[in-house]
Protein backbone atom coordinates (compact mmCIF):
# COMPACT_ATOMS: atom_id res chain seq x y z
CA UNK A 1 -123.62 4.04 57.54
CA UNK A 2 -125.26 3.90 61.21
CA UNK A 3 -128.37 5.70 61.57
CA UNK A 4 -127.39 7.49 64.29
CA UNK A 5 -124.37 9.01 62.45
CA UNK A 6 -126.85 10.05 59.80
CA UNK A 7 -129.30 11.74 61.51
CA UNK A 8 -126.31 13.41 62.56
CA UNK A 9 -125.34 14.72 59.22
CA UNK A 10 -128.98 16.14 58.81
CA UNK A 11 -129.43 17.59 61.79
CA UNK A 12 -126.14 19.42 61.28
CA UNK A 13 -126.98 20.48 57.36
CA UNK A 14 -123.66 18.23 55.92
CA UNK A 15 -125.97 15.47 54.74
CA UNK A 16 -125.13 16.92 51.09
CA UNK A 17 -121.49 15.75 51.95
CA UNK A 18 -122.52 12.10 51.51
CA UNK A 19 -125.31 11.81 49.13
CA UNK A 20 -124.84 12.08 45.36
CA UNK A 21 -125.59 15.75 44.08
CA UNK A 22 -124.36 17.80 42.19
CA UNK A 23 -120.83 18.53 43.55
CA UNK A 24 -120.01 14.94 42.87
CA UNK A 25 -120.41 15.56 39.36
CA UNK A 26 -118.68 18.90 39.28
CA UNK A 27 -116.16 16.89 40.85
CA UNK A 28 -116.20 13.72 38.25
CA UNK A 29 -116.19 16.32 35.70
CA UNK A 30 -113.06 18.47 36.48
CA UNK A 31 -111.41 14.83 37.17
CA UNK A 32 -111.84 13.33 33.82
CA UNK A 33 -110.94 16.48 32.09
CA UNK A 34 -107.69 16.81 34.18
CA UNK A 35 -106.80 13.44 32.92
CA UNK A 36 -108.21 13.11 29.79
CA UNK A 37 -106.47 16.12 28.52
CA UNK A 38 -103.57 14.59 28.93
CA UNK A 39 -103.43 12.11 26.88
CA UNK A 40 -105.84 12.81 24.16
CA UNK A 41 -106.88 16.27 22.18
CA UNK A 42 -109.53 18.40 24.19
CA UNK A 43 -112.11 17.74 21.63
CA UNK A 44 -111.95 13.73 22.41
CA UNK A 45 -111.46 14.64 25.98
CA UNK A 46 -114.40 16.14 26.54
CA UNK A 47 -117.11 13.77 24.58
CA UNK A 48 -114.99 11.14 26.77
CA UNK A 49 -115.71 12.98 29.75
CA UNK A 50 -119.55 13.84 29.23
CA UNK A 51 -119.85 9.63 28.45
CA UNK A 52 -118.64 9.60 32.10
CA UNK A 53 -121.04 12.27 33.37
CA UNK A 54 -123.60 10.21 31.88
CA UNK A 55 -122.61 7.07 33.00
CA UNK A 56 -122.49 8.41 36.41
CA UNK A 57 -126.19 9.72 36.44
CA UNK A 58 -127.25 6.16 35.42
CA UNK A 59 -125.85 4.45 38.04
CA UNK A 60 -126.72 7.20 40.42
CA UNK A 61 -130.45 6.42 39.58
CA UNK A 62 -131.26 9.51 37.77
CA UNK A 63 -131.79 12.08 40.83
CA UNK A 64 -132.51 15.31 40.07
CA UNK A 65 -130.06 17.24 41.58
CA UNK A 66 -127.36 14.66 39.56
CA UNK A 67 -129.46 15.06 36.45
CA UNK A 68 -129.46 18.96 37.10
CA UNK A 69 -125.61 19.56 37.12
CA UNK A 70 -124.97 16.49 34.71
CA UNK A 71 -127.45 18.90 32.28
CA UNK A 72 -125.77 22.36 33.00
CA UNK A 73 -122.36 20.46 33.02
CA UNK A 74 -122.71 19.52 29.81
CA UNK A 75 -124.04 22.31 28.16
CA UNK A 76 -120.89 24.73 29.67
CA UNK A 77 -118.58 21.42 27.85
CA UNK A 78 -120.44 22.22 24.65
CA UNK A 79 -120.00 25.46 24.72
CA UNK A 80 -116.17 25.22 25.15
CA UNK A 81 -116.08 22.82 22.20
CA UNK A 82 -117.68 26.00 19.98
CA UNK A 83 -116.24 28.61 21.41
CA UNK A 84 -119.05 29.96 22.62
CA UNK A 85 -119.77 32.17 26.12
CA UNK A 86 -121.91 30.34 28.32
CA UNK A 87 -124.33 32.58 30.51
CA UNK A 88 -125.32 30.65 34.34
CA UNK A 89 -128.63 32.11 33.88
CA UNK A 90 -129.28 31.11 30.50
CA UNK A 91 -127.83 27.22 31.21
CA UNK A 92 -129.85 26.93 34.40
CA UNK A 93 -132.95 28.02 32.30
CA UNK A 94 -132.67 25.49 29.49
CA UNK A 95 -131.69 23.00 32.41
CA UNK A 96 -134.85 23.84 34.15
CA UNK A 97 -136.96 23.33 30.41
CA UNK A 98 -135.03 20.04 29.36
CA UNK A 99 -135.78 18.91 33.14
CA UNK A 100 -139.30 19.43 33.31
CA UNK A 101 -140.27 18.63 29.82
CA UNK A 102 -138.80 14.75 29.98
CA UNK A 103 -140.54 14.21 33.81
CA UNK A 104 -143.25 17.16 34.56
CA UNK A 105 -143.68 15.50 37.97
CA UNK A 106 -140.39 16.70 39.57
CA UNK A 107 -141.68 20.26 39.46
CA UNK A 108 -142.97 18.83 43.14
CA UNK A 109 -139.68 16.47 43.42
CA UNK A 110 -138.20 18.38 47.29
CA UNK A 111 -134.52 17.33 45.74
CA UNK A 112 -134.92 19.11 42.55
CA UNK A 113 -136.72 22.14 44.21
CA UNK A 114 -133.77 22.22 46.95
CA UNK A 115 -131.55 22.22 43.97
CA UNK A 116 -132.26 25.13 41.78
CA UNK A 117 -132.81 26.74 44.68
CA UNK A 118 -129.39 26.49 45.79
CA UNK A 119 -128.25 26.91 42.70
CA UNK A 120 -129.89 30.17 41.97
CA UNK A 121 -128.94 31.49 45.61
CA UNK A 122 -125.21 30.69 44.57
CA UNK A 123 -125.40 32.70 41.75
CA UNK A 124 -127.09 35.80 43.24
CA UNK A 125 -125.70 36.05 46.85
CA UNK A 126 -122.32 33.85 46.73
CA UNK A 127 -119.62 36.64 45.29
CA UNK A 128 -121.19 39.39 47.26
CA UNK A 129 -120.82 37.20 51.01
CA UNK A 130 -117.64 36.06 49.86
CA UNK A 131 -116.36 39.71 49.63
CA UNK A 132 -118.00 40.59 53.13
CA UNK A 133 -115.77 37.64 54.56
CA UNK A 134 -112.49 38.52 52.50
CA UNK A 135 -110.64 38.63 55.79
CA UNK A 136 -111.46 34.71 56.99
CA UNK A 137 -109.04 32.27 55.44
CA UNK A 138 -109.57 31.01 52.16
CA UNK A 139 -109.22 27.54 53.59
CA UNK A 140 -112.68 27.88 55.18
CA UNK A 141 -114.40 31.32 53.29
CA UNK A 142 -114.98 29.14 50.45
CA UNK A 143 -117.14 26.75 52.08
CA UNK A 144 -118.79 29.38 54.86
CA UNK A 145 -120.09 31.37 51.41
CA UNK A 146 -121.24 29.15 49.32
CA UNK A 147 -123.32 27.32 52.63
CA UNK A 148 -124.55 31.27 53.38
CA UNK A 149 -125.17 31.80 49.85
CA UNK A 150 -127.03 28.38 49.74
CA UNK A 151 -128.95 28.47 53.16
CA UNK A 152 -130.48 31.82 51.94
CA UNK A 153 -132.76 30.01 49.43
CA UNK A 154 -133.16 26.87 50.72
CA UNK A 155 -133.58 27.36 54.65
CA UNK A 156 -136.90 28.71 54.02
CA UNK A 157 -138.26 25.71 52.41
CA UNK A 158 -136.30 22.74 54.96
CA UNK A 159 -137.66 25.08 57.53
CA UNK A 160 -141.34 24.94 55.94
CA UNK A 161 -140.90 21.05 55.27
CA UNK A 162 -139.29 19.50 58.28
CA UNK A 163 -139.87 22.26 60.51
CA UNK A 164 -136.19 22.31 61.76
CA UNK A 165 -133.36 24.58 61.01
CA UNK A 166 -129.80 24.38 62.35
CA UNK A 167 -128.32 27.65 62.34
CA UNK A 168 -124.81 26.62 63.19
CA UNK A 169 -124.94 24.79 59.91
CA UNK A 170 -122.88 27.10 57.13
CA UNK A 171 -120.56 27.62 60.14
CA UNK A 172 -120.39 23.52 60.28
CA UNK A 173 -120.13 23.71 56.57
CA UNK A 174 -117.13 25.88 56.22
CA UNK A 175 -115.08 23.70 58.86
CA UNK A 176 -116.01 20.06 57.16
CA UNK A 177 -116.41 21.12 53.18
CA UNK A 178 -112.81 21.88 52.10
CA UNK A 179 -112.03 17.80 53.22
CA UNK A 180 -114.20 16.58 50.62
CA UNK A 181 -112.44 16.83 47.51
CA UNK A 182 -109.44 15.07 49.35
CA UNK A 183 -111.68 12.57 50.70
CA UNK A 184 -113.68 11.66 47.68
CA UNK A 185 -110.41 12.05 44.96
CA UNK A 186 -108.02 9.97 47.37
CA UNK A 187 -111.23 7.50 48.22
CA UNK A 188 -111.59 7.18 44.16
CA UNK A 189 -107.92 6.62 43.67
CA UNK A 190 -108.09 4.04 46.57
CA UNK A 191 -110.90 2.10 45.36
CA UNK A 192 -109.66 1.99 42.19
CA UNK A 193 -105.80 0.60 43.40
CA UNK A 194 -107.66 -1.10 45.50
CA UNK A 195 -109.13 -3.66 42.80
CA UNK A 196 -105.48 -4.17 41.20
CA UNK A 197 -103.66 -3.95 44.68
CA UNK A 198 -105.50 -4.44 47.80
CA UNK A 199 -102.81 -3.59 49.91
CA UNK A 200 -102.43 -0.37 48.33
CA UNK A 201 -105.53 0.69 48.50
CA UNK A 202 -105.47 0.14 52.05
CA UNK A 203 -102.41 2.35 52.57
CA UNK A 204 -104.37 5.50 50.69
CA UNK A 205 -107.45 5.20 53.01
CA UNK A 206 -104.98 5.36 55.98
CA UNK A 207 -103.78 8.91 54.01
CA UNK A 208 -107.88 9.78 54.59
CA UNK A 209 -108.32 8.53 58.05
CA UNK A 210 -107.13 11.89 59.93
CA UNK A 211 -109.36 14.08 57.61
CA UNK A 212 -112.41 11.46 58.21
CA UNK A 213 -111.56 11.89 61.93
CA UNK A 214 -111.77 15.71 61.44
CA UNK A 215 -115.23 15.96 60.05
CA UNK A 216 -117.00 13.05 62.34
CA UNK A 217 -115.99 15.02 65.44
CA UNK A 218 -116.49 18.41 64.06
CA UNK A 219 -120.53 17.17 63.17
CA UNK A 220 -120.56 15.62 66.51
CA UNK A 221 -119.23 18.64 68.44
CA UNK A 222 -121.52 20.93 66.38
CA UNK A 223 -124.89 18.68 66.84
């Protein structure tokens, strides 16, 4: 990736879109259960799909905010398996205590800050924007709350650390964030055809080029 297109992407508050965190695995997760399901019982399926979550976070390099949803991820997949009710607060907690007791030092770590952070803003402030905004299209709501819900917690701190804020960015954030599960699913698929049939892989990143074209000029325009 140029430089220049990734300063872009922080100036403009999408550099989330491209780094591993922990929509990815939210993402992996609700992929491999979606398939897995399908072909074997939900009990297998789901130890199948945490070995994926955990392969993921090892070849991701163990970041916190991968380690932090891989964690929470997990424990909601457990608690399906029992039959138990799983409480955000309560997960996020024990995620917090699991996190900190294995490596004290992130408690300084500016990823795994921003990410509880987030994380906690979500869960206070993200159903009560969304219903202030119930008359924007779902296409883009979804995206505009959860970067409002978001930005409250964590603008304070980029602010504080980098001393820049870009205050068009949930507004960014709601145009560019619904193309990313299409992008990353179809780029997965492709990569994957890809290494069996070049040629076909080829032919599903053409499917991605338009929405690609749609979020590189909607960063630019938005600088």
């Amino acid at each position: 990736m140029p430089e220049s297109f990734w300063k872009l992407l922080r100036d403009t508050g999408t550099a989330h879109v491209v780094v591993a965190s922990g929509t990815n695995v939210t993402m992996l997760a609700s992929f491999l259960i979606g398939i897995l399901t399908q072909y074997f019982k939900r009990r297998y399926a789901v130890f199948m799909s945490i070995a994926g979550i955990i392969v993921y976070v090892i070849l991701s390099g163990f970041d916190a905010p991968i380690v932090r949803a891989a964690i929470m991820g997990i424990i909601v997949m457990f608690g399906q398996l029992t039959g138990r009710v799983t409480i955000s607060w309560s997960i996020l907690l024990y995620t917090t205590i699991i996190m900190l007791l294995v490596k004290p030092v992130w408690i300084t770590d500016l990823g795994f800050i921003l990410s509880f952070t987030a994380t906690t803003s979500l869960m206070l402030f993200q159903k009560k924007i969304d219903s202030y905004l119930s008359r924007i299209p779902s296409l883009f709501r979804e995206g505009l709350t959860t970067s409002l819900a978001a930005q409250v917690g964590v603008a304070p701190i980029i602010y504080a650390t980098f001393g820049q804020f870009n205050i068009l960015s949930p507004i960014t954030n709601a145009l560019v964030l619904w193309t990313v599960p299409y992008i990353m699913s179809l780029g997965m698929i492709a990569g994957i055809a890809g290494i069996i049939v070049p040629l076909v892989g080829r032919l599903i990143l053409f499917v991605i080029f338009p929405m690609l074209f749609y979020f590189t000029k909607i960063v630019t325009i938005l600088r």
